[in-house]
Protein backbone atom coordinates (compact mmCIF):
# COMPACT_ATOMS: atom_id res chain seq x y z
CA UNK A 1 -26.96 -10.55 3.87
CA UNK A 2 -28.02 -6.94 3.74
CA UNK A 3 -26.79 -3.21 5.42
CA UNK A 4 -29.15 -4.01 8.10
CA UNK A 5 -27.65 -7.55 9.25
CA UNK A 6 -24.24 -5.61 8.80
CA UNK A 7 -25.18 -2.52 11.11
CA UNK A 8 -26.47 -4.80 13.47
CA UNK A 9 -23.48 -6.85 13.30
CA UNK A 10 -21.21 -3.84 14.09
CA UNK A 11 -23.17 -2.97 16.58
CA UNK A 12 -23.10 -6.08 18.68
CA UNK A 13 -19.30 -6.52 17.86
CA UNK A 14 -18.92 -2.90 19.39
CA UNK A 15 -21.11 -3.34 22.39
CA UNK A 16 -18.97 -6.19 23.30
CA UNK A 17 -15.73 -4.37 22.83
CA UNK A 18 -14.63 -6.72 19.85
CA UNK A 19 -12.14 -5.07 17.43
CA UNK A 20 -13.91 -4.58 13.74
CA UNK A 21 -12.24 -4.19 10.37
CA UNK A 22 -14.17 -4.47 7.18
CA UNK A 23 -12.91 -5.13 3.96
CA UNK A 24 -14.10 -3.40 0.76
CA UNK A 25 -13.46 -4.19 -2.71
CA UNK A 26 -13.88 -1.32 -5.36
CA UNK A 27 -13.46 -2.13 -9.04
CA UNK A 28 -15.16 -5.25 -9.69
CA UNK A 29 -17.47 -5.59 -12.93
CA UNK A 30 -20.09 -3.31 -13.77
CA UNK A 31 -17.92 -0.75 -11.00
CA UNK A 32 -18.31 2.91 -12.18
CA UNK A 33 -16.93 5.72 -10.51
CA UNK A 34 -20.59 6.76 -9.33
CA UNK A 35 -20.95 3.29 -7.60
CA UNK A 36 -17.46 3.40 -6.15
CA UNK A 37 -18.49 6.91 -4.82
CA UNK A 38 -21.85 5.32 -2.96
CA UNK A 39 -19.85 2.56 -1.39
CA UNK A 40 -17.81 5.07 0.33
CA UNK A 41 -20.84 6.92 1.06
CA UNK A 42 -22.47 4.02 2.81
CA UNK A 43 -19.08 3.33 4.54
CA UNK A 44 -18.88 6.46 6.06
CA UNK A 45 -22.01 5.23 8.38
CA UNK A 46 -19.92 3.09 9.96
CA UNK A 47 -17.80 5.19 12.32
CA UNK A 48 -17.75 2.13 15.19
CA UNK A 49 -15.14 0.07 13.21
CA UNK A 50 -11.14 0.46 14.00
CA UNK A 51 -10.69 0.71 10.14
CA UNK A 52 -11.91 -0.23 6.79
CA UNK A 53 -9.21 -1.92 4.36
CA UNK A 54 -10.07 -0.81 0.66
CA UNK A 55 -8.68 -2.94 -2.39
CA UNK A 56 -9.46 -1.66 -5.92
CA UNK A 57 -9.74 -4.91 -8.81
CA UNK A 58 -9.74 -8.48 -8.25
CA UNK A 59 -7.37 -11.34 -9.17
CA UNK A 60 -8.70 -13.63 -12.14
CA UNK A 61 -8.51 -17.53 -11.72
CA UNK A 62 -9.42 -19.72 -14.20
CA UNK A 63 -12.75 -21.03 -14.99
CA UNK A 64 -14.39 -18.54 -12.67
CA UNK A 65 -17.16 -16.27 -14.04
CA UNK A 66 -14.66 -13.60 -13.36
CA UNK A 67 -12.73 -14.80 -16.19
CA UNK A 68 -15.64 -15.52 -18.64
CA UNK A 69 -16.33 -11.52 -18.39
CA UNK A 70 -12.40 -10.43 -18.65
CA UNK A 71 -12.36 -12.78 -21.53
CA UNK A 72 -15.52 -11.21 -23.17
CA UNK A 73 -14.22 -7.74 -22.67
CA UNK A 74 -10.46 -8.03 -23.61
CA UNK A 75 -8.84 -7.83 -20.35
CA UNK A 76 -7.17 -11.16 -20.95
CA UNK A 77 -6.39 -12.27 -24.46
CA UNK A 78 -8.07 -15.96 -25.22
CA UNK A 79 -4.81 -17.56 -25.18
CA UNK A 80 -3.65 -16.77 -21.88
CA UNK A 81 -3.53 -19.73 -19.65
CA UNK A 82 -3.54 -17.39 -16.59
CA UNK A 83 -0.49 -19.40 -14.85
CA UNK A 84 1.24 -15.34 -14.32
CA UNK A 85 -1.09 -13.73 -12.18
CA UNK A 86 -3.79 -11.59 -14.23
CA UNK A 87 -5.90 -8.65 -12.79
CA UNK A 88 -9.47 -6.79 -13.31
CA UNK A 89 -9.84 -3.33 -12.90
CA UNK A 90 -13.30 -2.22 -14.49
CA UNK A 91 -12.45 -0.62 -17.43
CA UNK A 92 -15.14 2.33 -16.71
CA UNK A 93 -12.44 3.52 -13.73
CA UNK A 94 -10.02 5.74 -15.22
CA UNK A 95 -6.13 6.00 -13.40
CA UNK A 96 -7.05 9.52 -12.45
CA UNK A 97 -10.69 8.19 -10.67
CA UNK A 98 -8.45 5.17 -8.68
CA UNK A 99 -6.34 8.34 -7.75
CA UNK A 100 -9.27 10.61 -7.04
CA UNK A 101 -11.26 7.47 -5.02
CA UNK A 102 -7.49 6.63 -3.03
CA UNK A 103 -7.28 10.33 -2.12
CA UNK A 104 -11.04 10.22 -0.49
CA UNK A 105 -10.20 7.33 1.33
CA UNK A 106 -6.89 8.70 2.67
CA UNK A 107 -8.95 11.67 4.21
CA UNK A 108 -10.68 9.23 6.58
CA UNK A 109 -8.23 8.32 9.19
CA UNK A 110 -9.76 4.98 10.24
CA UNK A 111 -9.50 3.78 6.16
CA UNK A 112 -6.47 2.47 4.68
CA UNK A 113 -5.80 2.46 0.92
CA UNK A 114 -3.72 -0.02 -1.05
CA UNK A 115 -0.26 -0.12 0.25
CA UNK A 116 -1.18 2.14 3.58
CA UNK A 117 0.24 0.07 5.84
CA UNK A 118 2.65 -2.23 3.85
CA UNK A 119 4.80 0.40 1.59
CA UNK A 120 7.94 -1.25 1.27
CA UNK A 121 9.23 2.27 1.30
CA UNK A 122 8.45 3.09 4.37
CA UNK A 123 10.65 1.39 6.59
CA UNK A 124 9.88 4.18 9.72
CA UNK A 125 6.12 3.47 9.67
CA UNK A 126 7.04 -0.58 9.26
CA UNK A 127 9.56 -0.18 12.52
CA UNK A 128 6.56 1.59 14.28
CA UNK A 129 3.54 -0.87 13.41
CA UNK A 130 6.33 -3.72 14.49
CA UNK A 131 7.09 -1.79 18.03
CA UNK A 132 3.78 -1.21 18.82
CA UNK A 133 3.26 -4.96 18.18
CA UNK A 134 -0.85 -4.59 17.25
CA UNK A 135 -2.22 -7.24 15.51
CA UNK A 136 -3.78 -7.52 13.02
CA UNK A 137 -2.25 -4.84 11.22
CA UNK A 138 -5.76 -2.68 10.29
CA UNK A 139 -5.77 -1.99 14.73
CA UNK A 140 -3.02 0.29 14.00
CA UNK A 141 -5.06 2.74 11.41
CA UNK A 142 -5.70 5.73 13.85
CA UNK A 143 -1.88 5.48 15.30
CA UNK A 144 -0.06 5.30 12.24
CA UNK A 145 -2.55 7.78 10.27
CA UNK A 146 -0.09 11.11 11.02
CA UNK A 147 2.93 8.70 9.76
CA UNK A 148 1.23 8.43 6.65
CA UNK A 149 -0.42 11.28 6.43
CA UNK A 150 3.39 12.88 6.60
CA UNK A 151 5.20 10.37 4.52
CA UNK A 152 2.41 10.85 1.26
CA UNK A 153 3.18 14.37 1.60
CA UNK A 154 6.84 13.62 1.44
CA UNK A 155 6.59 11.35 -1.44
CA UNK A 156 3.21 12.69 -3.73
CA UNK A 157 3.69 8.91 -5.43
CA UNK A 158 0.66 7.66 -7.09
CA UNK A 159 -0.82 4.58 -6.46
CA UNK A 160 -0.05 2.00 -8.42
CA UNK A 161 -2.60 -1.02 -9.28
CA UNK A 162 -2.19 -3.82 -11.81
CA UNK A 163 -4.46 -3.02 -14.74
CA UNK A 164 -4.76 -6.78 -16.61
């Protein structure tokens, strides 16, 4: 499954008026802030889709190659039985490039960044994605971006991920 098969796909979803939201996953293994910078380079092509949902690191579940390489670089020590939910975040993204990368995405109106549209603190912006009743949530992206764009402002808090 390559770019092409996904621009066509967009493109046929669009031409029939179906709703699109894509999913991207930033901080996997081998994830350097160069690469995380092309994937949002290559997702700016896609200006047809109602929003693009970004997640940064993955959740590690036992015996899955996933936690072969957290084992072999430290993440998770070898006794850890992994019943208490364990994260990866490649190690070669600093805090301050997750910031950096979350503040990019926040300038594109149509993406949503961890926590965009589910901050528990946020009960105004959770009454208005409720009222407007749009499901799934990632519809509501262009609506609620002035909410959000007001309430970061209000509260400068940095985004917090789990780091192992």
């Amino acid at each position: 499954f390559g770019m092409g098969a996904l621009e066509d796909s967009i493109r046929v979803l669009n031409k029939h008026g179906i709703y699109i939201g894509l999913y991207a996953l930033l901080g996997g293994p081998g994830e350097t802030r160069a690469s995380a910078e092309r994937s949002l380079e290559v997702l700016r092509r896609f200006d047809q889709v109602d929003a693009v949902i970004f997640t940064f690191g993955m959740r590690i579940y036992p015996g899955t190659e996933l936690e072969r390489i957290s084992r072999e670089e430290g993440i998770i020590q070898p006794d850890d039985t992994l019943l208490e939910p364990r994260f990866y975040l490649s190690p070669a993204l600093t805090d301050d490039d997750v910031q950096e990368l979350v503040d990019e995405i926040r300038e594109n109106d149509r993406w949503l960044a961890p926590g965009d549209l589910i901050d528990g603190d946020d009960a105004f912006l959770q009454w208005a994605v409720r009222k407007f009743q749009i499901r799934p949530i990632w519809r509501s992206a262009l609506k609620t971006a002035p909410l959000r764009r007001r309430n970061r402002e209000k509260s400068r808090k940095p985004i917090k991920l789990h780091r192992h």
